[in-house]
Every structure is written in C-alpha cells, then in structure tokens.
PDB file of N, CA and C in Angstrom:
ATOM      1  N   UNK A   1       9.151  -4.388  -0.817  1.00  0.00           N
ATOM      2  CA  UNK A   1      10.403  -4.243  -1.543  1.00  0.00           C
ATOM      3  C   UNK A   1      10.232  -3.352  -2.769  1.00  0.00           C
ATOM      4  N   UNK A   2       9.338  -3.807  -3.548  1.00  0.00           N
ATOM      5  CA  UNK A   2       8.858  -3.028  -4.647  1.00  0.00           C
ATOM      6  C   UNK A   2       8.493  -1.407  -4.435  1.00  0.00           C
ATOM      7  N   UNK A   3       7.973  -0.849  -2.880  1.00  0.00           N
ATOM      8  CA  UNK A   3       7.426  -0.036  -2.753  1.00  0.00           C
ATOM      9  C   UNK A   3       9.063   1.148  -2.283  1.00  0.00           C
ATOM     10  N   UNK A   4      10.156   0.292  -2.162  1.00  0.00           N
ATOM     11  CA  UNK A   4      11.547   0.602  -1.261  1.00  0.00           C
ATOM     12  C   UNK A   4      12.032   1.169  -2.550  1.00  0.00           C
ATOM     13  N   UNK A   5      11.789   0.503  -4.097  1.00  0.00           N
ATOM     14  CA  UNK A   5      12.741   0.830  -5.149  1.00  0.00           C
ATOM     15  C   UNK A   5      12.008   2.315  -5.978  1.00  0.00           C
ATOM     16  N   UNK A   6      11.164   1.881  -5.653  1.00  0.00           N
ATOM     17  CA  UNK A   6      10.072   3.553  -5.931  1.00  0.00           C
ATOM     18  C   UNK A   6      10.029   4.561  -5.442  1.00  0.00           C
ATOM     19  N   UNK A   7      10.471   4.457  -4.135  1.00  0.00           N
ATOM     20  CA  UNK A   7      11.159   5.468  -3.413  1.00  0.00           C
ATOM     21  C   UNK A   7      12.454   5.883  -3.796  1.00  0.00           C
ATOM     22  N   UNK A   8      13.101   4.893  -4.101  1.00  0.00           N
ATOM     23  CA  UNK A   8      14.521   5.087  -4.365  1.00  0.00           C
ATOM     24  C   UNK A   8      14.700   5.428  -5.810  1.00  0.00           C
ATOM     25  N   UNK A   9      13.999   5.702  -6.378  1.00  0.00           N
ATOM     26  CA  UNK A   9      13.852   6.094  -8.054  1.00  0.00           C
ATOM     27  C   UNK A   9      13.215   7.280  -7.618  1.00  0.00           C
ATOM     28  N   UNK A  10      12.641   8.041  -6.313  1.00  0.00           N
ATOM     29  CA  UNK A  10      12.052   9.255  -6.324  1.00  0.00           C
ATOM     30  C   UNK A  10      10.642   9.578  -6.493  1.00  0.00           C
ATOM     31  N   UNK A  11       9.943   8.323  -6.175  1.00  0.00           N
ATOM     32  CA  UNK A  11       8.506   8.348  -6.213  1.00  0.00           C
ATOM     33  C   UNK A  11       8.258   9.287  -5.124  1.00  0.00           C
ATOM     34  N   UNK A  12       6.866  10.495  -5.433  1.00  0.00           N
ATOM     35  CA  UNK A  12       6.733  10.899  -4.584  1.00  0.00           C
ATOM     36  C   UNK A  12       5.589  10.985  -3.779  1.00  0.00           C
ATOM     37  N   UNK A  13       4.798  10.081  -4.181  1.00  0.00           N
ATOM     38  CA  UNK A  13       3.363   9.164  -3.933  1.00  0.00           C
ATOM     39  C   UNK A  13       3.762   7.417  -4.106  1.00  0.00           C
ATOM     40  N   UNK A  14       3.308   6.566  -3.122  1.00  0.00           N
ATOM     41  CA  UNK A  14       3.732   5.436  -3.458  1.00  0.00           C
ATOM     42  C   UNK A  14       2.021   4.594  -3.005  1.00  0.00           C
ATOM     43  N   UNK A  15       1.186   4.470  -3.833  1.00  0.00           N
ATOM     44  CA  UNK A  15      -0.223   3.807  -3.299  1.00  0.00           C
ATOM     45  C   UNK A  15      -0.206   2.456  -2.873  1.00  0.00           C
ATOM     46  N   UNK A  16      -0.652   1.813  -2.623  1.00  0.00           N
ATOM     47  CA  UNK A  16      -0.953   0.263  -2.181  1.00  0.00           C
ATOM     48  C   UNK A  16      -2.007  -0.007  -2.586  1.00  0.00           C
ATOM     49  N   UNK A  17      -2.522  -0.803  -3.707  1.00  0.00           N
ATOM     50  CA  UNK A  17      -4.076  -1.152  -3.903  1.00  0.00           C
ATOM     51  C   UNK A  17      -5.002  -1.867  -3.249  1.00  0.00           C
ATOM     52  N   UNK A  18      -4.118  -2.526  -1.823  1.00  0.00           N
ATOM     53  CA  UNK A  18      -4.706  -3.430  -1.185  1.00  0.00           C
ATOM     54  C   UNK A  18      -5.245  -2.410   0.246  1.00  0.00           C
ATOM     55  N   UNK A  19      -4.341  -1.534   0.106  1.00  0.00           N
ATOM     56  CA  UNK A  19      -5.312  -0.643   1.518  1.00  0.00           C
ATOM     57  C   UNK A  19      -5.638   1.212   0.594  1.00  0.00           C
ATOM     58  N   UNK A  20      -5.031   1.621  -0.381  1.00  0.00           N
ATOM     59  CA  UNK A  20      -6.084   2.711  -0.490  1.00  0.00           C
ATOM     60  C   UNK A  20      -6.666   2.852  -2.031  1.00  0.00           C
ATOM     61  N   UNK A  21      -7.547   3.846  -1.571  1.00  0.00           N
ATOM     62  CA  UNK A  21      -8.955   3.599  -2.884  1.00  0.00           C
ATOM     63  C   UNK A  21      -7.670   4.277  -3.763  1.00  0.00           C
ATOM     64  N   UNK A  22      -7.357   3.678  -4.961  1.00  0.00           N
ATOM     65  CA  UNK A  22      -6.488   4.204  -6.239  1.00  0.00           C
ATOM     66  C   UNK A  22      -6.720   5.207  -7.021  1.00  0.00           C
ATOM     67  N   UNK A  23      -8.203   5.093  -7.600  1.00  0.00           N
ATOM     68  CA  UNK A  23      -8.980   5.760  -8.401  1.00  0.00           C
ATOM     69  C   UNK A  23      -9.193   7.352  -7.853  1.00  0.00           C
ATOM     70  N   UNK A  24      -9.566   7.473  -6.265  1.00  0.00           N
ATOM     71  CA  UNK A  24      -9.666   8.418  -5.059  1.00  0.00           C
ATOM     72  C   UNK A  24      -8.552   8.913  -5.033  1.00  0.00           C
ATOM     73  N   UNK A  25      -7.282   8.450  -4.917  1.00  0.00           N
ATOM     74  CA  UNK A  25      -6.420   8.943  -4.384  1.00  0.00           C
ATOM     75  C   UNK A  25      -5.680   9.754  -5.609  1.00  0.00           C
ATOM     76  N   UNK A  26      -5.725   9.191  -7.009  1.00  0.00           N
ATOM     77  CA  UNK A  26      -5.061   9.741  -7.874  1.00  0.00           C
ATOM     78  C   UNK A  26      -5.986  11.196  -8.199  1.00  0.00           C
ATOM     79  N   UNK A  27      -7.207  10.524  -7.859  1.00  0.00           N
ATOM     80  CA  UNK A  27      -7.861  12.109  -8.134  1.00  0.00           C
ATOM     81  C   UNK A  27      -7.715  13.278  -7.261  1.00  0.00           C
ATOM     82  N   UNK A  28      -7.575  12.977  -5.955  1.00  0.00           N
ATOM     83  CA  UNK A  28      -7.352  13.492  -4.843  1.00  0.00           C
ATOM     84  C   UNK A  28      -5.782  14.135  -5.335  1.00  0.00           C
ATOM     85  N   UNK A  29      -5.216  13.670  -5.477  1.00  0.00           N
ATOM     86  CA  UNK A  29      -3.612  14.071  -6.008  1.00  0.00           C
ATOM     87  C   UNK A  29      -3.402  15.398  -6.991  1.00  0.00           C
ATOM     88  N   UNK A  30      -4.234  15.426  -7.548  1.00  0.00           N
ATOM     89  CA  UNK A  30      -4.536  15.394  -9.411  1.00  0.00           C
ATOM     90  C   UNK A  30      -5.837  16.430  -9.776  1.00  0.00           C
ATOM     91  N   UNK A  31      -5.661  17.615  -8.580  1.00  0.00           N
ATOM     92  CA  UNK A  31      -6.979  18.397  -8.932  1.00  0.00           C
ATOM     93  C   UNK A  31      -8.056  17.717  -9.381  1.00  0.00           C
ATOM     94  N   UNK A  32      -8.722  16.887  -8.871  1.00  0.00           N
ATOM     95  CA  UNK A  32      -9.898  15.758  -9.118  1.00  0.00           C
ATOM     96  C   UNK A  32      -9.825  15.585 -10.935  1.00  0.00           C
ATOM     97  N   UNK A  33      -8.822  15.552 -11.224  1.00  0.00           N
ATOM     98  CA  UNK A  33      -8.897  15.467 -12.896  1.00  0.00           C
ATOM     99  C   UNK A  33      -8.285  13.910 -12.931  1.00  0.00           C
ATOM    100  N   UNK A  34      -7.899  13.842 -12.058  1.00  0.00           N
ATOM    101  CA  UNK A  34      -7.254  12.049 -12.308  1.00  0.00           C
ATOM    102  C   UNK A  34      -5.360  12.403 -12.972  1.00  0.00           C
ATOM    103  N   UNK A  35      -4.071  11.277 -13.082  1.00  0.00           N
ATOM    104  CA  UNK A  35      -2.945  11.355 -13.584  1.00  0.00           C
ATOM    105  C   UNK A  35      -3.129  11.551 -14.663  1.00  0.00           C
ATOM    106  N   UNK A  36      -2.034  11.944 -14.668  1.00  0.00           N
ATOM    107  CA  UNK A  36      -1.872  12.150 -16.534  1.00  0.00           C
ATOM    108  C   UNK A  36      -1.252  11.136 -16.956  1.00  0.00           C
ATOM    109  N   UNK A  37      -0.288  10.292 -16.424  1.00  0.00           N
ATOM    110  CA  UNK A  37       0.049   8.620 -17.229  1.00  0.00           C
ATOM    111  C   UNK A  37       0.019   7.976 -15.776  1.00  0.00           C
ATOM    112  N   UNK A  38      -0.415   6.094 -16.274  1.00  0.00           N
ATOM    113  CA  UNK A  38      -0.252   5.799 -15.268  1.00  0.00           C
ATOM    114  C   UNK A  38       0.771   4.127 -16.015  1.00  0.00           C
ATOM    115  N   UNK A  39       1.223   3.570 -14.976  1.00  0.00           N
ATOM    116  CA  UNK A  39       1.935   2.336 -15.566  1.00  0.00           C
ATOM    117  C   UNK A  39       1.272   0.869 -15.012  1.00  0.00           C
ATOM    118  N   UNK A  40       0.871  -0.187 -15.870  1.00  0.00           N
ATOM    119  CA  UNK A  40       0.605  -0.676 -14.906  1.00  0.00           C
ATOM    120  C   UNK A  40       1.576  -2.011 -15.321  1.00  0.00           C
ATOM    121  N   UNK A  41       2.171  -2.193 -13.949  1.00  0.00           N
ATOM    122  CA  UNK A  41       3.330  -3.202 -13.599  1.00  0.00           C
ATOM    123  C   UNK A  41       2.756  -4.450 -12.939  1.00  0.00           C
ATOM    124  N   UNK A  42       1.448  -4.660 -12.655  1.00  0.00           N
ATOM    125  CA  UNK A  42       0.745  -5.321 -12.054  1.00  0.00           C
ATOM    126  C   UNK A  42       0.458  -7.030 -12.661  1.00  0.00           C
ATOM    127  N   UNK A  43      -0.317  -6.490 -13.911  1.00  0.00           N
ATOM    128  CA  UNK A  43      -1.016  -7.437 -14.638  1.00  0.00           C
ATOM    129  C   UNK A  43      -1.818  -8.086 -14.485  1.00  0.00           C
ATOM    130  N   UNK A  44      -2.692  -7.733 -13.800  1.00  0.00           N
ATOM    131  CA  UNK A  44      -4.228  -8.085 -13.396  1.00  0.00           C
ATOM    132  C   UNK A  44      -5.061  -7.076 -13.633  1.00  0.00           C
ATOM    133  N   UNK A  45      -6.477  -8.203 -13.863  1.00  0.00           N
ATOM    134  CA  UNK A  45      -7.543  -7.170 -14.078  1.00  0.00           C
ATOM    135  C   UNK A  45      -7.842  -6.181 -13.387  1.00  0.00           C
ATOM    136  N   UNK A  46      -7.844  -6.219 -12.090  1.00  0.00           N
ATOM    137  CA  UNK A  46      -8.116  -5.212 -11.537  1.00  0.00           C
ATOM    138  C   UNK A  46      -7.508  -3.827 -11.408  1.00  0.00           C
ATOM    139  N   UNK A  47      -6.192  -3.870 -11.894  1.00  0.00           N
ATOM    140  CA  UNK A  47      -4.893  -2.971 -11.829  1.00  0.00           C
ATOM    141  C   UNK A  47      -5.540  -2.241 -12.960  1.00  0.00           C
ATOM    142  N   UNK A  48      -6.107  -2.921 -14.886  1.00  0.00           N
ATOM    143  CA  UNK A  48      -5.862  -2.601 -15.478  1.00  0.00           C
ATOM    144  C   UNK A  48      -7.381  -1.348 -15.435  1.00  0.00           C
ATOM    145  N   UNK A  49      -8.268  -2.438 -14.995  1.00  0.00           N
ATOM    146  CA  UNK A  49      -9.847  -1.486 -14.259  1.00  0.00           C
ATOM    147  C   UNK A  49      -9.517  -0.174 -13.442  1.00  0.00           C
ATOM    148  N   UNK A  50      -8.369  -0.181 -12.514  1.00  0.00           N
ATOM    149  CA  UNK A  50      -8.542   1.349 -11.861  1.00  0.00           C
ATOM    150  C   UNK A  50      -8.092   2.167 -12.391  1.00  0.00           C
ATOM    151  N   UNK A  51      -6.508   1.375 -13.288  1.00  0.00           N
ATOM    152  CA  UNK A  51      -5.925   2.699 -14.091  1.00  0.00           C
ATOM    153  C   UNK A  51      -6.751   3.186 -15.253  1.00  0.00           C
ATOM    154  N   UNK A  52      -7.968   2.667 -15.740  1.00  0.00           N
ATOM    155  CA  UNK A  52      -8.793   3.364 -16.852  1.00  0.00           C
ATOM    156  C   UNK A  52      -9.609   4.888 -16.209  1.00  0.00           C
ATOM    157  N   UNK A  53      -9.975   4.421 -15.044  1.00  0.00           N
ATOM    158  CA  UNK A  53     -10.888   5.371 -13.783  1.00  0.00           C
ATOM    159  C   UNK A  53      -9.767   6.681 -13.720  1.00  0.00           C
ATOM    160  N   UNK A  54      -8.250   6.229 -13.160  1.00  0.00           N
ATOM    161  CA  UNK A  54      -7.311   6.671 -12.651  1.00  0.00           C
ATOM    162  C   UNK A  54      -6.892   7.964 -13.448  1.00  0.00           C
ATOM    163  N   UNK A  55      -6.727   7.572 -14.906  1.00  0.00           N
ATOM    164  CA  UNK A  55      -5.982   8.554 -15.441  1.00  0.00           C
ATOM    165  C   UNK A  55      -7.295   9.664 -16.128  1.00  0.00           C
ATOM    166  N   UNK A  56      -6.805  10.914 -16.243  1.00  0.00           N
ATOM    167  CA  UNK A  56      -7.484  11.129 -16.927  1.00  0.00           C
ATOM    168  C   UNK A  56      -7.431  11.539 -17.991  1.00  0.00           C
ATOM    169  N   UNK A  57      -8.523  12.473 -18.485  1.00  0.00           N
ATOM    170  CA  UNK A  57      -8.987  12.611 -19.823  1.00  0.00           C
ATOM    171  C   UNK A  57      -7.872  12.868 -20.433  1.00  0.00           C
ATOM    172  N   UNK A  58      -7.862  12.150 -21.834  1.00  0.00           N
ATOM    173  CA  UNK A  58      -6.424  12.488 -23.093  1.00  0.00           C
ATOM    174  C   UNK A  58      -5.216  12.111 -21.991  1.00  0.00           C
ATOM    175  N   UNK A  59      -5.778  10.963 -20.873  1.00  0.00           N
ATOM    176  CA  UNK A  59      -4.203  10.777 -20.200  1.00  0.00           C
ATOM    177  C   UNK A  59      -3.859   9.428 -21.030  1.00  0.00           C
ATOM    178  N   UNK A  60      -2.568   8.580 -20.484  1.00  0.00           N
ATOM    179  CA  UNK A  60      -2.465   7.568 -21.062  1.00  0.00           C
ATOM    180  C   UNK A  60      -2.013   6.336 -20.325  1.00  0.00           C
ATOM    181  N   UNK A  61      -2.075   5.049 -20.153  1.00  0.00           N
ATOM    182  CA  UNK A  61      -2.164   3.830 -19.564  1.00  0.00           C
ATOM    183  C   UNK A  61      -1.318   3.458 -20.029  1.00  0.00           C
ATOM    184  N   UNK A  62       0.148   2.979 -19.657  1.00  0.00           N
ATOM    185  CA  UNK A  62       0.966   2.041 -20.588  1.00  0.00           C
ATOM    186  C   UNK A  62       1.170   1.034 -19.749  1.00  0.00           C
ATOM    187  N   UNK A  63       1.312   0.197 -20.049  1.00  0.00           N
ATOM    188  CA  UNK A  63       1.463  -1.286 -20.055  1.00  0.00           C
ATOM    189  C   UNK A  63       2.811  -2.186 -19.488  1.00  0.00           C
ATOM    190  N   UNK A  64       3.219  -2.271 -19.039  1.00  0.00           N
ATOM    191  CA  UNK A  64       4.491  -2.792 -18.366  1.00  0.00           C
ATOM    192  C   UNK A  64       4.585  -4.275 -18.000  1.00  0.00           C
ATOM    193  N   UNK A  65       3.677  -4.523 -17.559  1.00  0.00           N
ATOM    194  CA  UNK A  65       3.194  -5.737 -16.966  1.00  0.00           C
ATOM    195  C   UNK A  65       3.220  -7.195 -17.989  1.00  0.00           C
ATOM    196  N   UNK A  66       3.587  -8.313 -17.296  1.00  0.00           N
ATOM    197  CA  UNK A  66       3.613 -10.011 -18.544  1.00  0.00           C
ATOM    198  C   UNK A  66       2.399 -10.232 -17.692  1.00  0.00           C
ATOM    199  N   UNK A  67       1.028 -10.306 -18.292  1.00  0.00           N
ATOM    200  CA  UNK A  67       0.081 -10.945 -18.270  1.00  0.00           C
ATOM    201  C   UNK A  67       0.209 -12.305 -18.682  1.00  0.00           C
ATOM    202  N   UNK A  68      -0.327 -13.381 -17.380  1.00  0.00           N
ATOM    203  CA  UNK A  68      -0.372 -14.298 -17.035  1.00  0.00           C
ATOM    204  C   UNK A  68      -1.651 -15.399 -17.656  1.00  0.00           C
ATOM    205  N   UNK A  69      -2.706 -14.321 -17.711  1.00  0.00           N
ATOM    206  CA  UNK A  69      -4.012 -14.627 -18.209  1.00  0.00           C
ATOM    207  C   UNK A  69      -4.538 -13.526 -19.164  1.00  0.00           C
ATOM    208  N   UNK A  70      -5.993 -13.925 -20.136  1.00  0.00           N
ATOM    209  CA  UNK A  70      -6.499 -13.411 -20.610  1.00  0.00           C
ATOM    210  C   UNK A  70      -7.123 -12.228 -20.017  1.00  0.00           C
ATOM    211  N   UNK A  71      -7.447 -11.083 -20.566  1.00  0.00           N
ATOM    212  CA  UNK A  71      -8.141  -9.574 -19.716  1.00  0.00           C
ATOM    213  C   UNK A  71      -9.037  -9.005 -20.834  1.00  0.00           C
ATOM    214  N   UNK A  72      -9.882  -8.304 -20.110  1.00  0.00           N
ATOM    215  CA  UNK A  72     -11.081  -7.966 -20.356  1.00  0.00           C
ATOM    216  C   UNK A  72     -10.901  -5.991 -20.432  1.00  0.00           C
ATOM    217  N   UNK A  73     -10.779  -5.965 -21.857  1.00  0.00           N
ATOM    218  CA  UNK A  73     -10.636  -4.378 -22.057  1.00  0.00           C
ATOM    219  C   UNK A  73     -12.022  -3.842 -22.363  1.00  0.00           C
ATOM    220  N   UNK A  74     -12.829  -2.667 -21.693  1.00  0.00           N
ATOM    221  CA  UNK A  74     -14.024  -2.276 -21.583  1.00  0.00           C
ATOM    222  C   UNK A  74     -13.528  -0.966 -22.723  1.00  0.00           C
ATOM    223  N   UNK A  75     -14.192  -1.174 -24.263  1.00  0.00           N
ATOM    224  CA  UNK A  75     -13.379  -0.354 -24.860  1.00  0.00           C
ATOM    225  C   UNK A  75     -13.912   1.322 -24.354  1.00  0.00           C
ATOM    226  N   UNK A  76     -15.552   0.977 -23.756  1.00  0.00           N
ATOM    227  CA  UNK A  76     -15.974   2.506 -23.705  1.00  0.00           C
ATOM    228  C   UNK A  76     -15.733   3.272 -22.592  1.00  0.00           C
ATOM    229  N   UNK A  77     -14.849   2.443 -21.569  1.00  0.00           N
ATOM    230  CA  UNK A  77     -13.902   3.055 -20.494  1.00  0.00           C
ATOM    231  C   UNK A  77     -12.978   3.832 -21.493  1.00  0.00           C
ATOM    232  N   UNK A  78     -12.636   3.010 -21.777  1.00  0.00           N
ATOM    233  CA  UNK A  78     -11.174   4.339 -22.868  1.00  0.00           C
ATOM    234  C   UNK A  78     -11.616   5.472 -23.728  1.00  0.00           C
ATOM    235  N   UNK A  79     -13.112   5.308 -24.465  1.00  0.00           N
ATOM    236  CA  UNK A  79     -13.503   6.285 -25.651  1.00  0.00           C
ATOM    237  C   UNK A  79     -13.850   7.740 -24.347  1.00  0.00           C
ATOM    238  N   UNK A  80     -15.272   6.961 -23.617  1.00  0.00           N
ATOM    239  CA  UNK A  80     -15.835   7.813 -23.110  1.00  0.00           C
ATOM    240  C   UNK A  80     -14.939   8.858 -22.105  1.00  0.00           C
ATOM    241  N   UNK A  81     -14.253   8.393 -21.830  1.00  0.00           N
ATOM    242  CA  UNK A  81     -12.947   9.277 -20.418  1.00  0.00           C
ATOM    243  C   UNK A  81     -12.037   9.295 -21.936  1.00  0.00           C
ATOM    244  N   UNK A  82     -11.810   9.617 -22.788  1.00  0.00           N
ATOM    245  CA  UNK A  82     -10.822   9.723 -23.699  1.00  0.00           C
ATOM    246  C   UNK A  82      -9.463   9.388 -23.039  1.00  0.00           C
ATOM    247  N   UNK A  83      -9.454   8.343 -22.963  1.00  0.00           N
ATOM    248  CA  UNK A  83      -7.926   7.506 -22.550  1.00  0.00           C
ATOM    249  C   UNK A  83      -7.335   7.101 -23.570  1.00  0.00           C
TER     250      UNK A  83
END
C-alpha cells in the first residue's frame, strides 16, 4: 500500500528493504556516489544503518519516522562519509 502512494506521489524508484540491497541500489542509481537526501519513514535501526551507507557525501538523512524504541547513532558513520 505504502509502495502504491509513492508511486502515486511520482516516485520514480520504489526499493523494498526486505528483497533489495538499499545501500547497492542507491549507489547503483546515483553514479556510485550514493542519494543526495534520503527519508527515513521506517524507524528502525536498521533503516536508520543503511540510510547513513545510502546517502552520500555532504548528503542528508531526515527523519520522518515515531521511533518506538531507543537507537543507536554511530556518530563516525556521519563525520567520516560527511553526512
């Protein structure tokens, strides 16, 4: 359903994290440089782990998502990839 309204807003990539590599694919997309923003609507750790990989350098991660639980920010994912 979620993937129906993203279309319908004009997405023109729509990934699935449960069947393709995220991190791969945005780079693959993205002249192996990775997105330039990514959103994450998810709110899990793992969402918040690929979009650090995902975007790249001087890109930016915003936040969308009501976290349910506590998360684990790796600050030198963000310095070192300048996120």
């Amino acid at each position: 359903m979620r993937k129906d309204y993203a279309r319908d807003f004009g997405a023109h990539h729509i990934l699935d994290p449960t069947k393709d590599d995220i991190v791969a694919k945005c780079r693959e997309l993205c002249d192996n440089k990775g997105a330039h923003m990514c959103f994450d609507a998810a709110g899990v750790q793992s969402a918040l782990n690929q979009a650090a990989k995902a975007v790249r350098a001087r890109g930016t991660i915003v936040n969308i998502a009501i976290w349910e639980k506590p998360f684990t920010l790796q600050p030198n994912d963000m310095i070192f990839r300048e996120r």
